[in-house]
Protein backbone atom coordinates (compact mmCIF):
# COMPACT_ATOMS: atom_id res chain seq x y z
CA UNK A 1 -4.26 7.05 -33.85
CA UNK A 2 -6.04 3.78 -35.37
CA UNK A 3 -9.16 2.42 -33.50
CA UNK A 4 -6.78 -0.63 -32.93
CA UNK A 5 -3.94 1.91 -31.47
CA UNK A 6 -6.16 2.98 -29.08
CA UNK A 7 -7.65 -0.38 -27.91
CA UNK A 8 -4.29 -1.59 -27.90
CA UNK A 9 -3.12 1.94 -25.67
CA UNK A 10 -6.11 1.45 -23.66
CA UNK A 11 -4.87 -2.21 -22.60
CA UNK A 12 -1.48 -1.56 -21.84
CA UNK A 13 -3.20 1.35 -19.59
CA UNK A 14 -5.23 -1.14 -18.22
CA UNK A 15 -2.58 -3.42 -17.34
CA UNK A 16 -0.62 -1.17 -15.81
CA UNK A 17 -3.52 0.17 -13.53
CA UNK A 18 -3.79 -3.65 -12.73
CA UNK A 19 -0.37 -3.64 -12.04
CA UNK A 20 -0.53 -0.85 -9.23
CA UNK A 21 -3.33 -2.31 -7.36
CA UNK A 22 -1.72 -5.46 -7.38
CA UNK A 23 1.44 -4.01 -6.11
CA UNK A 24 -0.64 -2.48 -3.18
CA UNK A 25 -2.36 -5.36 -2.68
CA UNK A 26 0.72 -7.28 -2.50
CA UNK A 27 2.17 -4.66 0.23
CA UNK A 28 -0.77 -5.14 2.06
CA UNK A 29 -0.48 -8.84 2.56
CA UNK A 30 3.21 -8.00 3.58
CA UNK A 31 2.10 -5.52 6.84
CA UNK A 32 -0.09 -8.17 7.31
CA UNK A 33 2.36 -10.84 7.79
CA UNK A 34 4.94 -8.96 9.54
CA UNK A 35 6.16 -9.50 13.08
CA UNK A 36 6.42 -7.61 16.18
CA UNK A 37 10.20 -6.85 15.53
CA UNK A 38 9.38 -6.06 11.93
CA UNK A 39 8.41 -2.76 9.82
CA UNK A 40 7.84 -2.02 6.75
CA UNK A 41 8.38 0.55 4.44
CA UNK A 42 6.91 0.93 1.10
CA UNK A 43 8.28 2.01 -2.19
CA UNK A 44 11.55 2.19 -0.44
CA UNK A 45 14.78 0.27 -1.84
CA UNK A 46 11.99 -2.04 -3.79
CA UNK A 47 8.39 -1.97 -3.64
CA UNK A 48 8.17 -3.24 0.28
CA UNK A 49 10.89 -3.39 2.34
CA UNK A 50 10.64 -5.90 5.68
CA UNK A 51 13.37 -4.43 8.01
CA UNK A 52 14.43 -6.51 10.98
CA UNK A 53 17.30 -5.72 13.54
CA UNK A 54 19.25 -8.64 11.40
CA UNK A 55 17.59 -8.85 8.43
CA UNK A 56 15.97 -6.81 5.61
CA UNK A 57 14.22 -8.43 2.82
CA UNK A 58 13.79 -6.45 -0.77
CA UNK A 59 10.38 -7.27 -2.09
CA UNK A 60 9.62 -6.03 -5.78
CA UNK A 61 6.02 -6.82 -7.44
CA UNK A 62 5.21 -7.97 -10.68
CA UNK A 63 1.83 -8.66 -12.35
CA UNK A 64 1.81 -10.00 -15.94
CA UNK A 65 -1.43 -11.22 -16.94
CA UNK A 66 -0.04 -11.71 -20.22
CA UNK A 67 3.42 -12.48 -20.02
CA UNK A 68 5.64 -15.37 -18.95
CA UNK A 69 8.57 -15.35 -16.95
CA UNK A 70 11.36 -15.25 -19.20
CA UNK A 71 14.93 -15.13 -18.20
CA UNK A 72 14.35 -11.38 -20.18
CA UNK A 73 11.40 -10.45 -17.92
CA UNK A 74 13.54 -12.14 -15.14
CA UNK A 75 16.66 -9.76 -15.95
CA UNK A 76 15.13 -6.97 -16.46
CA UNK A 77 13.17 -7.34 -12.15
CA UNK A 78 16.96 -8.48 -10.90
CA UNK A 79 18.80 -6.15 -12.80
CA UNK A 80 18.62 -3.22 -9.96
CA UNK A 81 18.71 -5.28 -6.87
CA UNK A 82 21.79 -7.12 -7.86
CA UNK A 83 23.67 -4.05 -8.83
CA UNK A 84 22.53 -2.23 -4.94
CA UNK A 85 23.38 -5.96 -3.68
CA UNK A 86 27.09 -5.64 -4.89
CA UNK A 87 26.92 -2.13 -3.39
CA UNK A 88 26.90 -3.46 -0.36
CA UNK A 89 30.00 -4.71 1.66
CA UNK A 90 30.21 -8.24 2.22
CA UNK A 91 29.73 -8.90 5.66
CA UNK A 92 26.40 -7.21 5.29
CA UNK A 93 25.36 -8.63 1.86
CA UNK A 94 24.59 -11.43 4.11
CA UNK A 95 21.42 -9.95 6.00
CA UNK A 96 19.92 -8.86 2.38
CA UNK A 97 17.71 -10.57 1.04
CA UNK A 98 15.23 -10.28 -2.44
CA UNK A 99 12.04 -11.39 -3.37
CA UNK A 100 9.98 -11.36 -6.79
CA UNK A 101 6.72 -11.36 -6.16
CA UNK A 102 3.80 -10.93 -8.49
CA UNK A 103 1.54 -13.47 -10.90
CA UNK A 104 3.08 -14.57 -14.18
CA UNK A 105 1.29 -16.09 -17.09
CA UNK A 106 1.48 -19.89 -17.32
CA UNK A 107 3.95 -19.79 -14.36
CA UNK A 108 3.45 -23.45 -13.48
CA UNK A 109 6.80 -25.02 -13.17
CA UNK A 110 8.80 -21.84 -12.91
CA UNK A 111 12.11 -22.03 -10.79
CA UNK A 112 11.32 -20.21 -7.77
CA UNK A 113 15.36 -20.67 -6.79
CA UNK A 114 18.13 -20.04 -9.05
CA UNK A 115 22.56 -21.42 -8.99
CA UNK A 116 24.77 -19.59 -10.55
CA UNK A 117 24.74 -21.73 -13.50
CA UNK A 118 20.84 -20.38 -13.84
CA UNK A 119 21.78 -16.73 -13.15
CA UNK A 120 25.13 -16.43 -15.49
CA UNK A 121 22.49 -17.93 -18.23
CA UNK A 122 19.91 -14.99 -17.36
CA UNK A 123 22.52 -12.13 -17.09
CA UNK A 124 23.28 -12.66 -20.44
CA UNK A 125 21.24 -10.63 -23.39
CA UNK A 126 20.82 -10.77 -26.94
CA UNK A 127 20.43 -7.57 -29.10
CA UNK A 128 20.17 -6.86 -32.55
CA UNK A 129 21.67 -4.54 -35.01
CA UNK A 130 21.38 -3.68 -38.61
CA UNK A 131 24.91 -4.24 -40.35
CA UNK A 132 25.09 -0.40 -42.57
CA UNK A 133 27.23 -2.80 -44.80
CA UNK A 134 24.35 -5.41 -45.57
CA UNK A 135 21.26 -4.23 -44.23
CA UNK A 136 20.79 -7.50 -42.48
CA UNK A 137 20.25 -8.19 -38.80
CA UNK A 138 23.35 -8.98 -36.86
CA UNK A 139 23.04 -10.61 -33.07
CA UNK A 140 25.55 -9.76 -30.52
CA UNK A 141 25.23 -10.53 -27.00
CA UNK A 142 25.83 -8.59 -23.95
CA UNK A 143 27.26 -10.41 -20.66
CA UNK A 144 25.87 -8.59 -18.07
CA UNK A 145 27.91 -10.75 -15.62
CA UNK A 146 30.80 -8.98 -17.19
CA UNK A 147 29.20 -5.41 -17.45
CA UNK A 148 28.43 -5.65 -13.64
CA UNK A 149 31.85 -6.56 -12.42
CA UNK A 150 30.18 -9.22 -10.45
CA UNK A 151 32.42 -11.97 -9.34
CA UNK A 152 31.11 -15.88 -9.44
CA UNK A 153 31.16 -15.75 -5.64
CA UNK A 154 29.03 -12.58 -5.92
CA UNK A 155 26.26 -14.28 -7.91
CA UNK A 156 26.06 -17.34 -5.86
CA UNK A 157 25.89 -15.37 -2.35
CA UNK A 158 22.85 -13.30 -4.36
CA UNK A 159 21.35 -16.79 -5.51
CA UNK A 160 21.30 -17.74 -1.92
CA UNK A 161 19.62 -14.47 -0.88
CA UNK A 162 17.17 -14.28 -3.95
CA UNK A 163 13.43 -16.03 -4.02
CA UNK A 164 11.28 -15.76 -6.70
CA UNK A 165 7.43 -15.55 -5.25
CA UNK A 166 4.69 -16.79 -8.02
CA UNK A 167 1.03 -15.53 -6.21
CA UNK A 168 -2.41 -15.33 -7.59
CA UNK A 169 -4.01 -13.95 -10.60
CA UNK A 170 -5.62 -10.70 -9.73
CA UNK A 171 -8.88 -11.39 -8.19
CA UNK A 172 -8.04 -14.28 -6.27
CA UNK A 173 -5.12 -12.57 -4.91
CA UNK A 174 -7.17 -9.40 -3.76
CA UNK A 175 -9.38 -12.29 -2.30
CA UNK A 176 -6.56 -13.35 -0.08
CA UNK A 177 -5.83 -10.05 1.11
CA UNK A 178 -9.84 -9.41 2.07
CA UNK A 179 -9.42 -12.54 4.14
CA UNK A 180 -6.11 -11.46 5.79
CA UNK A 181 -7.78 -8.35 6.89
CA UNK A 182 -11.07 -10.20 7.90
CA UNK A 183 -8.68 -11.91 10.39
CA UNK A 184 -6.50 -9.62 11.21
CA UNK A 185 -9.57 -7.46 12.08
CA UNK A 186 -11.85 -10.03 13.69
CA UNK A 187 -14.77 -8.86 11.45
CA UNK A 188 -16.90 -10.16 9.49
CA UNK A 189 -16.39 -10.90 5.58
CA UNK A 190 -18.76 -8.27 4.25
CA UNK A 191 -16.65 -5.56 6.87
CA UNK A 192 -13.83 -6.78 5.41
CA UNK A 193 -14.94 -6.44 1.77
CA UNK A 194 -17.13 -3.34 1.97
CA UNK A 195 -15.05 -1.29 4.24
CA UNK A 196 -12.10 -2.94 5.77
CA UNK A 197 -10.47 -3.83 2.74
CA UNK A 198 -11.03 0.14 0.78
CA UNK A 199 -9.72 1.73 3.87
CA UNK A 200 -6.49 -0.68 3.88
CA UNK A 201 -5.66 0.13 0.06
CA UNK A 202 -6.64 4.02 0.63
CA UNK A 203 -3.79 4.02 3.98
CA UNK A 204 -1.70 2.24 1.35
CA UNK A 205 -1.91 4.65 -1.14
CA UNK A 206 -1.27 7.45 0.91
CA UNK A 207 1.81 5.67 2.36
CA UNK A 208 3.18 4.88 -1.15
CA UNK A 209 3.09 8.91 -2.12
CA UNK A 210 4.75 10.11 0.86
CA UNK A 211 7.90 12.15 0.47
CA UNK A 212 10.25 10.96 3.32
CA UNK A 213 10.84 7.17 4.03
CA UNK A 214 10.01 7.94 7.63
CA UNK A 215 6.45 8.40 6.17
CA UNK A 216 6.89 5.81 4.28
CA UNK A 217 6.93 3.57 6.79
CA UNK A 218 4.50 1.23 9.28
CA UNK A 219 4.14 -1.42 11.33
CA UNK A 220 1.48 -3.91 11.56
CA UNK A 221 0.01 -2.56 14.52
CA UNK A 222 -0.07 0.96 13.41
CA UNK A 223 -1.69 -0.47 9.94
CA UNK A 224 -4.52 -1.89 11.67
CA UNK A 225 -5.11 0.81 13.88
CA UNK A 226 -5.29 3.25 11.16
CA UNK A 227 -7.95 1.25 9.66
CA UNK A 228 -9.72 -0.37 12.67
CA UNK A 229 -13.10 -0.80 12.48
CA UNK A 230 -13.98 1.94 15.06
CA UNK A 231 -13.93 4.09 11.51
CA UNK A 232 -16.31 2.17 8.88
CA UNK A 233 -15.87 4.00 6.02
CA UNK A 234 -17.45 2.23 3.05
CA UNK A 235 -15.92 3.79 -0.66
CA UNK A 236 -18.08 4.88 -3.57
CA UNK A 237 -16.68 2.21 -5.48
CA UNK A 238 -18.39 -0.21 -3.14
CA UNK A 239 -21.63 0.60 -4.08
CA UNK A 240 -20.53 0.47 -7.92
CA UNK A 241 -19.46 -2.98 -7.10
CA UNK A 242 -22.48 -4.25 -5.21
CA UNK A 243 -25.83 -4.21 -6.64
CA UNK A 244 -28.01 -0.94 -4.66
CA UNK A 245 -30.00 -3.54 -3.02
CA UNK A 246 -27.40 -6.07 -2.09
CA UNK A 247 -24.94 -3.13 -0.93
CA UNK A 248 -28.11 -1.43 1.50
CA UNK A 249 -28.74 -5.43 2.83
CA UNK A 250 -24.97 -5.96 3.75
CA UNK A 251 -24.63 -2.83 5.39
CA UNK A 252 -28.09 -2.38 7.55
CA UNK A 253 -27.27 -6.38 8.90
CA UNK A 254 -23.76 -5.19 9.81
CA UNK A 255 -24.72 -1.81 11.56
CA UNK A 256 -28.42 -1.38 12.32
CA UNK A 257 -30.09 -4.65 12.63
CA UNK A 258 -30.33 -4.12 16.17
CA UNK A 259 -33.05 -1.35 16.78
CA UNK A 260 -34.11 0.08 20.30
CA UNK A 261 -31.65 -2.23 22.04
CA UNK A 262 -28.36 0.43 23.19
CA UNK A 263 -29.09 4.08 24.10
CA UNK A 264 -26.22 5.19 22.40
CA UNK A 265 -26.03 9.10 21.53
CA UNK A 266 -26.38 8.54 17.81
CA UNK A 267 -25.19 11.54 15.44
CA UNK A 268 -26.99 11.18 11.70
CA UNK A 269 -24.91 13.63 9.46
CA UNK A 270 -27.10 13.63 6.03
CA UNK A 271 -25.56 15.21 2.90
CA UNK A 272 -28.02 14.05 0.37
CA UNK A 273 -27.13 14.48 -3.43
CA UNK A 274 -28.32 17.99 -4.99
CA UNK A 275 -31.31 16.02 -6.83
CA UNK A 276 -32.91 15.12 -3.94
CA UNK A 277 -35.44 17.73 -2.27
CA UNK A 278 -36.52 19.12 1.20
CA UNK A 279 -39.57 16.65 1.01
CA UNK A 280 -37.02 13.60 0.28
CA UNK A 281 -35.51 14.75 3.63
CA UNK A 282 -37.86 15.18 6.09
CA UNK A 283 -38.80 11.92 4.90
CA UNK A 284 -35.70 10.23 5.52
CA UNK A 285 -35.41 12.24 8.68
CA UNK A 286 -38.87 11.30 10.07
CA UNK A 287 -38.00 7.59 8.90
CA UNK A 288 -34.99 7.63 11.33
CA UNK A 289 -36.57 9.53 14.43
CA UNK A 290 -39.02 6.02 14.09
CA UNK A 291 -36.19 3.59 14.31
CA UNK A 292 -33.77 5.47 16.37
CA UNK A 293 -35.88 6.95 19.22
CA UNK A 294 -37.39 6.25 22.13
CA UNK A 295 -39.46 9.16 22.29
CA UNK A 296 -43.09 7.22 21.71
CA UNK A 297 -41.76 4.95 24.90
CA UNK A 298 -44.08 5.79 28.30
CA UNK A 299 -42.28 3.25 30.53
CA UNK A 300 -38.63 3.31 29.70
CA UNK A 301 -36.21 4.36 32.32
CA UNK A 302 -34.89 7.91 31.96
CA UNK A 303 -31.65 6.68 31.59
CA UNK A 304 -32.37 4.06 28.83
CA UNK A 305 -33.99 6.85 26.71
CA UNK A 306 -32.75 7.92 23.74
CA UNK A 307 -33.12 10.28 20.50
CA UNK A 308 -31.15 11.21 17.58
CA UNK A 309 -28.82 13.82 16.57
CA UNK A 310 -29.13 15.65 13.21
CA UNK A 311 -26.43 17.56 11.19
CA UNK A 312 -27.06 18.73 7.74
CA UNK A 313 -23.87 20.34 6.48
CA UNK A 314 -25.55 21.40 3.21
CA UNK A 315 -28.70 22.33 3.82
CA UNK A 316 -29.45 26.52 3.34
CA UNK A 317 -30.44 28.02 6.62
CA UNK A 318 -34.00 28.88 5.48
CA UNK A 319 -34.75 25.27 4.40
CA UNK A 320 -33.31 24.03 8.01
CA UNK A 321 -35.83 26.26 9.44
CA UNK A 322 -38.44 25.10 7.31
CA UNK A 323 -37.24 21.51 8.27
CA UNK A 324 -37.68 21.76 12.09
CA UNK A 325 -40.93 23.76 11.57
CA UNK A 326 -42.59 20.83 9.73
CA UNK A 327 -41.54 18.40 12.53
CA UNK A 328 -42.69 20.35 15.31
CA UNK A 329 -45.86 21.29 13.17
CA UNK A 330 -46.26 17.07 12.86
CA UNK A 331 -45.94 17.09 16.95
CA UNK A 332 -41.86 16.09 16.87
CA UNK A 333 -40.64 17.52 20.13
CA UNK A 334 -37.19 18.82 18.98
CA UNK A 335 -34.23 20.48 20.46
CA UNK A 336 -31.47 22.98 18.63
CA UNK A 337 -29.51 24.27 21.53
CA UNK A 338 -31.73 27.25 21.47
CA UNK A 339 -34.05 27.83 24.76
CA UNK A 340 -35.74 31.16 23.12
CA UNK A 341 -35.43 33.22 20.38
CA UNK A 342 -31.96 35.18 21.14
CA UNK A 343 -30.54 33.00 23.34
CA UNK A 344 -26.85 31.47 22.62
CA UNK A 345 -26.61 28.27 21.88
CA UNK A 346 -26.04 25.26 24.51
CA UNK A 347 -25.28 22.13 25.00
CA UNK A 348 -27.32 21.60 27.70
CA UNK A 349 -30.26 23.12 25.86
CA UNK A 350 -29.76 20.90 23.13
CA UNK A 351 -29.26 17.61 25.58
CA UNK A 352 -32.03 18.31 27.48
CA UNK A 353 -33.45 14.87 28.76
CA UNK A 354 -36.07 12.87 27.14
CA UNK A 355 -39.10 12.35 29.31
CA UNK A 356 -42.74 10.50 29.20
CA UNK A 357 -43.80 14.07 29.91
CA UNK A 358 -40.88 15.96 27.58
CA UNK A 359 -41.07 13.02 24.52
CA UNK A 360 -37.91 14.88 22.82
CA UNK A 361 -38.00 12.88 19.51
CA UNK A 362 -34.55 14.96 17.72
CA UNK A 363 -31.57 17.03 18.62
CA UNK A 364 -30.79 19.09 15.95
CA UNK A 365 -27.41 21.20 15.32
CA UNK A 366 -26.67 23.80 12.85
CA UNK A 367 -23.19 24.04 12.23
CA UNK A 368 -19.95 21.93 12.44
CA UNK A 369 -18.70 23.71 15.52
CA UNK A 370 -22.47 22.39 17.43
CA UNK A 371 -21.61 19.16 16.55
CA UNK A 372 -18.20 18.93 17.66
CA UNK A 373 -19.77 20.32 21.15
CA UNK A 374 -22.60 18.12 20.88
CA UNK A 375 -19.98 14.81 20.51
CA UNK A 376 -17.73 16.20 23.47
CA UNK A 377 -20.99 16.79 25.67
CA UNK A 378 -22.48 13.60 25.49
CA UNK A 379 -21.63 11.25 28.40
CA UNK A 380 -22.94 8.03 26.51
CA UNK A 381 -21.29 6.22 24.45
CA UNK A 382 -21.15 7.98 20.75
CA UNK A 383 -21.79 6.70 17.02
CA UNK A 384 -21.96 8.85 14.35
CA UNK A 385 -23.56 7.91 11.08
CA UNK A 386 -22.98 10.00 8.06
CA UNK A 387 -25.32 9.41 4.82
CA UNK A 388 -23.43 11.52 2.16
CA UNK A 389 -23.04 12.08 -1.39
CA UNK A 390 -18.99 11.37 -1.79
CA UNK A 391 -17.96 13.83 0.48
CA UNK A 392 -18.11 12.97 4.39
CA UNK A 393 -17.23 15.22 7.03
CA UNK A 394 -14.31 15.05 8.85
CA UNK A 395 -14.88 13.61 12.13
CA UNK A 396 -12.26 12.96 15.35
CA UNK A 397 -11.59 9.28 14.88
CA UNK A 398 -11.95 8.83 18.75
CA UNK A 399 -15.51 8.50 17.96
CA UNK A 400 -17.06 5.10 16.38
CA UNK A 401 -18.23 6.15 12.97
CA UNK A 402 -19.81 4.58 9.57
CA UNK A 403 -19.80 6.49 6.44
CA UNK A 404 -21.78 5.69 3.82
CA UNK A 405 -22.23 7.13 0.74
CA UNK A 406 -25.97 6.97 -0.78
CA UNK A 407 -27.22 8.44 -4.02
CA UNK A 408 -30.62 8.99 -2.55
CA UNK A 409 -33.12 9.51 0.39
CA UNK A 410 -34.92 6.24 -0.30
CA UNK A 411 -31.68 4.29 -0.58
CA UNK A 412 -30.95 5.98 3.03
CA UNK A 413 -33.96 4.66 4.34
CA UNK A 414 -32.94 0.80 2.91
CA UNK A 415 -30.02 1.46 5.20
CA UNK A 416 -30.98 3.21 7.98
């Protein structure tokens, strides 16, 4: 392959990548909009499906960045949803209905509506073949009309029924469907764009691979529960977006600007990246126990008191231990569960209260089965906070969570 075969391959790849997150995008906007007494299913007769009790409308996506909207490129989107449309009896022909959607180069005063006059003209396609007798180039024409069996009648009921949608060019569109979910949501723009919006696409994407239509299929309020914002999960391609700085700002004002005002039961799970070291980590952890605890307090109320929870789902057991001996060897008060050396582990070791006289500064648990005890014992209200490397643990969505992914200690700290 020629360096301009593969720029040219790695275009059309390109474009077609394009082409799938528009779709997405598109099918997005299209739970978004739907009604009580609608549902939608997803790569289903077209690309979404809006099924009413009377009605269902056939929505296919297009995005040609490059290309006009030809009566080829036209024929070749109708093609299959005139040929399932004459499928169809005709009494319920009439509660079909089709939409192209999608972004067309220079699409400004492209029919959005077509008669039968307009469709007859589209149905019908040139080809070309080479006469063995000449070698020249012969035209011949193909009346798809014909080819179809589709009546006159037929094609004006399916003009009737058939809407031609021109959107947005790519980034403007996906700019649309940030502020859809931003409203939808009722949070705020960075939410929606950090968080809100990767967590719509990723519920899309798994909806678009699933083997049954049953699967295949939502509602608007079942969309935006799946990705309420009681589950913040920001992407790694967030952060590759956003600048390190402007990515840390965003996310600190929109989750821990408000220190020492809520004794919430906070649960830090840390999964640093392999380059960072045990020094890194008591760092970051140390940095947190000073914003997140109330353990320095003398006159707080016992039941406005506070301290964090630790989980470390990488770390290797002999580190952990070194961990908790350098707090308590720095004065940290700490608490594992453990009340000797022996003894099984408890919850209400581990939740013993903070006091002026018993300044508990951390909880700390050891293993993913502690934690899920630690969540169900708490009586406050729970957030849990993991700082990973690409991998976050899975955690009971029942509980308010952010996960963040952070290729450092320091860039924790920015955060946190």
């Amino acid at each position: 392959m020629t360096e301009a075969e593969a720029q040219e391959a790695q275009r059309e790849a390109t474009a077609t990548i394009r082409g799938y997150m528009y779709q997405f995008d598109a099918s997005i906007l299209a739970v978004l909009s739907a009604t009580k007494s609608e549902s939608i299913t997803v790569e289903g007769v077209e690309d979404f499906d809006v099924i009413a009790d009377e009605t269902q409308t056939y929505g296919q996506v297009k995005y040609y960045e490059a290309q006009k909207l030809t009566d080829s490129t036209l024929r070749d989107a109708i093609l299959p949803m005139i040929t399932g449309f004459l499928r169809y009896p005709a009494d319920v022909r009439l509660r079909k209905k089709y939409v192209l959607y999608g972004y067309f180069k220079d699409s400004a005063g492209v029919a959005t509506s077509y008669g039968l006059a307009d469709m007859q003209r589209v149905l019908v396609r040139a080809q070309y073949a080479v006469d063995p007798a000449t070698g020249s180039r012969v035209k011949t024409t193909i009346n798809l009309q014909t080819a179809l069996g589709a009546s006159d009648e037929d094609l004006t009921i399916f003009c009737d029924r058939f809407t031609v949608v021109l959107s947005e060019p790519f980034d403007m569109h996906r700019a649309r469907v940030i502020e859809a979910l931003r409203a939808a949501l009722g949070v705020a723009e960075d939410e929606a764009n950090l968080y809100s919006y990767p967590s719509a696409f990723s519920a899309m994407a798994a909806l678009s691979s699933a083997s049954s239509k049953a699967a295949r299929t939502t509602t608007r309020k079942d969309f935006l529960q799946q990705i309420q914002p009681n589950v913040a999960v920001y992407s790694a391609w967030a952060l590759r977006r956003e600048s390190e700085a402007a990515y840390c700002r965003l996310i600190r004002e929109a989750h821990f600007a408000r220190l020492n005002v809520e004794n919430h039961d906070r649960f830090f799970i840390i999964d640093l990246p392999d380059t960072e070291t045990l020094d890194m980590l008591i760092t970051l952890v140390r940095h947190i126990i000073g914003g997140w605890s109330s353990h320095r307090s003398k006159s707080k109320p016992a039941k406005e008191r506070y301290a964090p929870f630790f989980f470390f789902p990488g770390i290797d057991p002999a580190d952990l231990v070194e961990l908790k001996s350098r707090l308590i060897g720095e004065s940290y008060r700490i608490t594992d569960g453990y009340a000797f050396f022996g003894a099984p582990f408890t919850t209400q070791q581990l939740l013993l209260a903070q006091t002026a006289l018993e300044p508990i500064a951390a909880r700390i648990v050891g293993d993913g089965a502690q934690l899920a005890a630690a969540l169900d014992a708490s009586v406050r209200r729970r957030l849990v906070v993991q700082l990973h490397a690409g991998k976050p643990q899975a955690i009971d969505a029942k509980f308010r969570q952010i996960s963040v992914p952070v290729r450092s200690a320091a860039m924790a700290m920015k955060i946190v």
